[in-house]
Protein backbone atom coordinates (compact mmCIF):
# COMPACT_ATOMS: atom_id res chain seq x y z
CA UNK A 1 59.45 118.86 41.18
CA UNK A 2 58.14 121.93 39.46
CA UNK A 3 58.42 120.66 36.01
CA UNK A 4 56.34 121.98 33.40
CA UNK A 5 54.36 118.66 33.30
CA UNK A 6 53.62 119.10 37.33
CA UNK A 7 51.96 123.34 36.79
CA UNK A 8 49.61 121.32 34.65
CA UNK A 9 49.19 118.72 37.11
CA UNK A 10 48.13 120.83 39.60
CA UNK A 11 46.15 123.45 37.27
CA UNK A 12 44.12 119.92 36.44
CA UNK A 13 43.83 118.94 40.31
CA UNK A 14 42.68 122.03 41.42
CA UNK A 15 40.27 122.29 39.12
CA UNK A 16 38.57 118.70 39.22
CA UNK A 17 38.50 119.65 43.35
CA UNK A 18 36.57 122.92 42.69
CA UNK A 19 34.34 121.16 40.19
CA UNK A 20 33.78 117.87 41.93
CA UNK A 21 34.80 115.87 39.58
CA UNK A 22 36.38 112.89 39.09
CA UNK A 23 40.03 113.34 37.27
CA UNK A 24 41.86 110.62 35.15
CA UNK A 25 45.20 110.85 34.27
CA UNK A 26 46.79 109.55 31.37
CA UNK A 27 50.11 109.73 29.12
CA UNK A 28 53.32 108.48 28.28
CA UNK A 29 55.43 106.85 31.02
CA UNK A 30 57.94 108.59 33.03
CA UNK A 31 56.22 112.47 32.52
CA UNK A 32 55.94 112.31 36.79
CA UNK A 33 51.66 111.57 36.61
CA UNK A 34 52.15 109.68 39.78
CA UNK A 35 54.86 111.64 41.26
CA UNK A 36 52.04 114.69 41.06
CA UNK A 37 49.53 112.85 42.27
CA UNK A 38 51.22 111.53 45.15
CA UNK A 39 52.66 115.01 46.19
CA UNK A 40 49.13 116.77 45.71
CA UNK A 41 47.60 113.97 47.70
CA UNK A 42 50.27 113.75 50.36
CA UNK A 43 49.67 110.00 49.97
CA UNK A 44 53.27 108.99 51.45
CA UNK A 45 52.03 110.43 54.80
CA UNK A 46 48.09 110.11 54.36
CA UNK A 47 47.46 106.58 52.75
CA UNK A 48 49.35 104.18 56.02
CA UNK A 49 46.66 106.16 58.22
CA UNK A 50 43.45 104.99 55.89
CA UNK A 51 44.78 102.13 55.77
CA UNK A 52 44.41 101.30 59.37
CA UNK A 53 48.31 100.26 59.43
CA UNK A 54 49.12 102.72 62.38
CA UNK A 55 47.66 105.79 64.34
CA UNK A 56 48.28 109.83 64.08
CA UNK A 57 51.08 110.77 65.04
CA UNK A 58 52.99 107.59 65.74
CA UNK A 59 55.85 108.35 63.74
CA UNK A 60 58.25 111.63 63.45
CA UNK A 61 58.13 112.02 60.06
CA UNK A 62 54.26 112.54 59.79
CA UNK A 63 53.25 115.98 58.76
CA UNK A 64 51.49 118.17 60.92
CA UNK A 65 47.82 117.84 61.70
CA UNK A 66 47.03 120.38 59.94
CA UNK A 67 48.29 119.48 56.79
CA UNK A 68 46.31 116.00 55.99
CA UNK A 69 42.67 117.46 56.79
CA UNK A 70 43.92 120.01 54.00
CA UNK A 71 44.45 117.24 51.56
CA UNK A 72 41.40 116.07 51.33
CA UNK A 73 41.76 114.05 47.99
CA UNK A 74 42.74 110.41 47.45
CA UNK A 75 44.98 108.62 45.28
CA UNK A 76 43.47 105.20 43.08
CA UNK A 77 45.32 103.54 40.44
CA UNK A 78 42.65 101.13 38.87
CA UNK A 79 44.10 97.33 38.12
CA UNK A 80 43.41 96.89 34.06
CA UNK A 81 40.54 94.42 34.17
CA UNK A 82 38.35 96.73 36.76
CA UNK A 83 34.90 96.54 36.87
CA UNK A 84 32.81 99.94 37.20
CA UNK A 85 31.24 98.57 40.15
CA UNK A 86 34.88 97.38 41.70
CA UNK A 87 35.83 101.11 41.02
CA UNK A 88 32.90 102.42 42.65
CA UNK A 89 33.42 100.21 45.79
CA UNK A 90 36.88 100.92 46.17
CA UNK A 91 36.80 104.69 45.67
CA UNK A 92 33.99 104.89 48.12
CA UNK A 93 35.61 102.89 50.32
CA UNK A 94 39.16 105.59 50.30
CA UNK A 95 36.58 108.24 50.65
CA UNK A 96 35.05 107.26 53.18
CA UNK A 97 38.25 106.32 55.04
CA UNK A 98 39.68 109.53 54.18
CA UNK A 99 36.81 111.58 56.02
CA UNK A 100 36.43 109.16 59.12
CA UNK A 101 40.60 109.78 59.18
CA UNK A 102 40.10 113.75 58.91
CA UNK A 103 37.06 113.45 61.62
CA UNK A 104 39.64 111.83 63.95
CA UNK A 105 42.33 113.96 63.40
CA UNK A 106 40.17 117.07 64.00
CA UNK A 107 38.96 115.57 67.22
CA UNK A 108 42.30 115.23 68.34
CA UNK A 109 42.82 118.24 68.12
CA UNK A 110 40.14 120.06 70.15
């Protein structure tokens, strides 16, 4: 996965965390956007525990603890006829998730 198109993926990511901003993403099909975005976020092993779907540490392949409080970003694909208000909801809403999840995890751990 260390294509040319994912260095600048994660140049972008990095930056938008130490900023605090907000980063959009956008391009021609099949340059591996999501793929980046799903690796930097860890998604695969961090979104099933926002989600509510099933608890730390349930399953074998989860990453270490460690690893998901590190994360600390989320992944949102927008539908095309989103509101600014929808978007604001529901990236508050995996936010929010994401540090009650971290808070949990951490507590866990002590």
């Amino acid at each position: 996965m260390a294509t040319k198109e994912h260095r600048r993926f994660l140049e972008f990511a990095d930056a938008v965390r130490r900023k605090r901003y907000v980063g959009l993403c956008f391009g021609a099909p099949g340059v591996g956007k999501t793929e980046s975005a799903r690796a930097y976020t860890r998604w695969d092993q961090l979104a099933p525990r926002l989600s509510g779907t099933r608890a730390t540490g349930t399953d074998p392949t989860d990453a270490p603890v460690g690893e998901v409080p590190a994360a600390r970003a989320v992944l949102y694909t927008p539908k095309v006829h989103s509101t600014p208000l929808h978007l604001d909801k529901e990236i508050s809403y995996l936010c929010d998730r994401l540090g009650w999840t971290v808070e949990l995890m951490l507590r866990s751990c002590v």
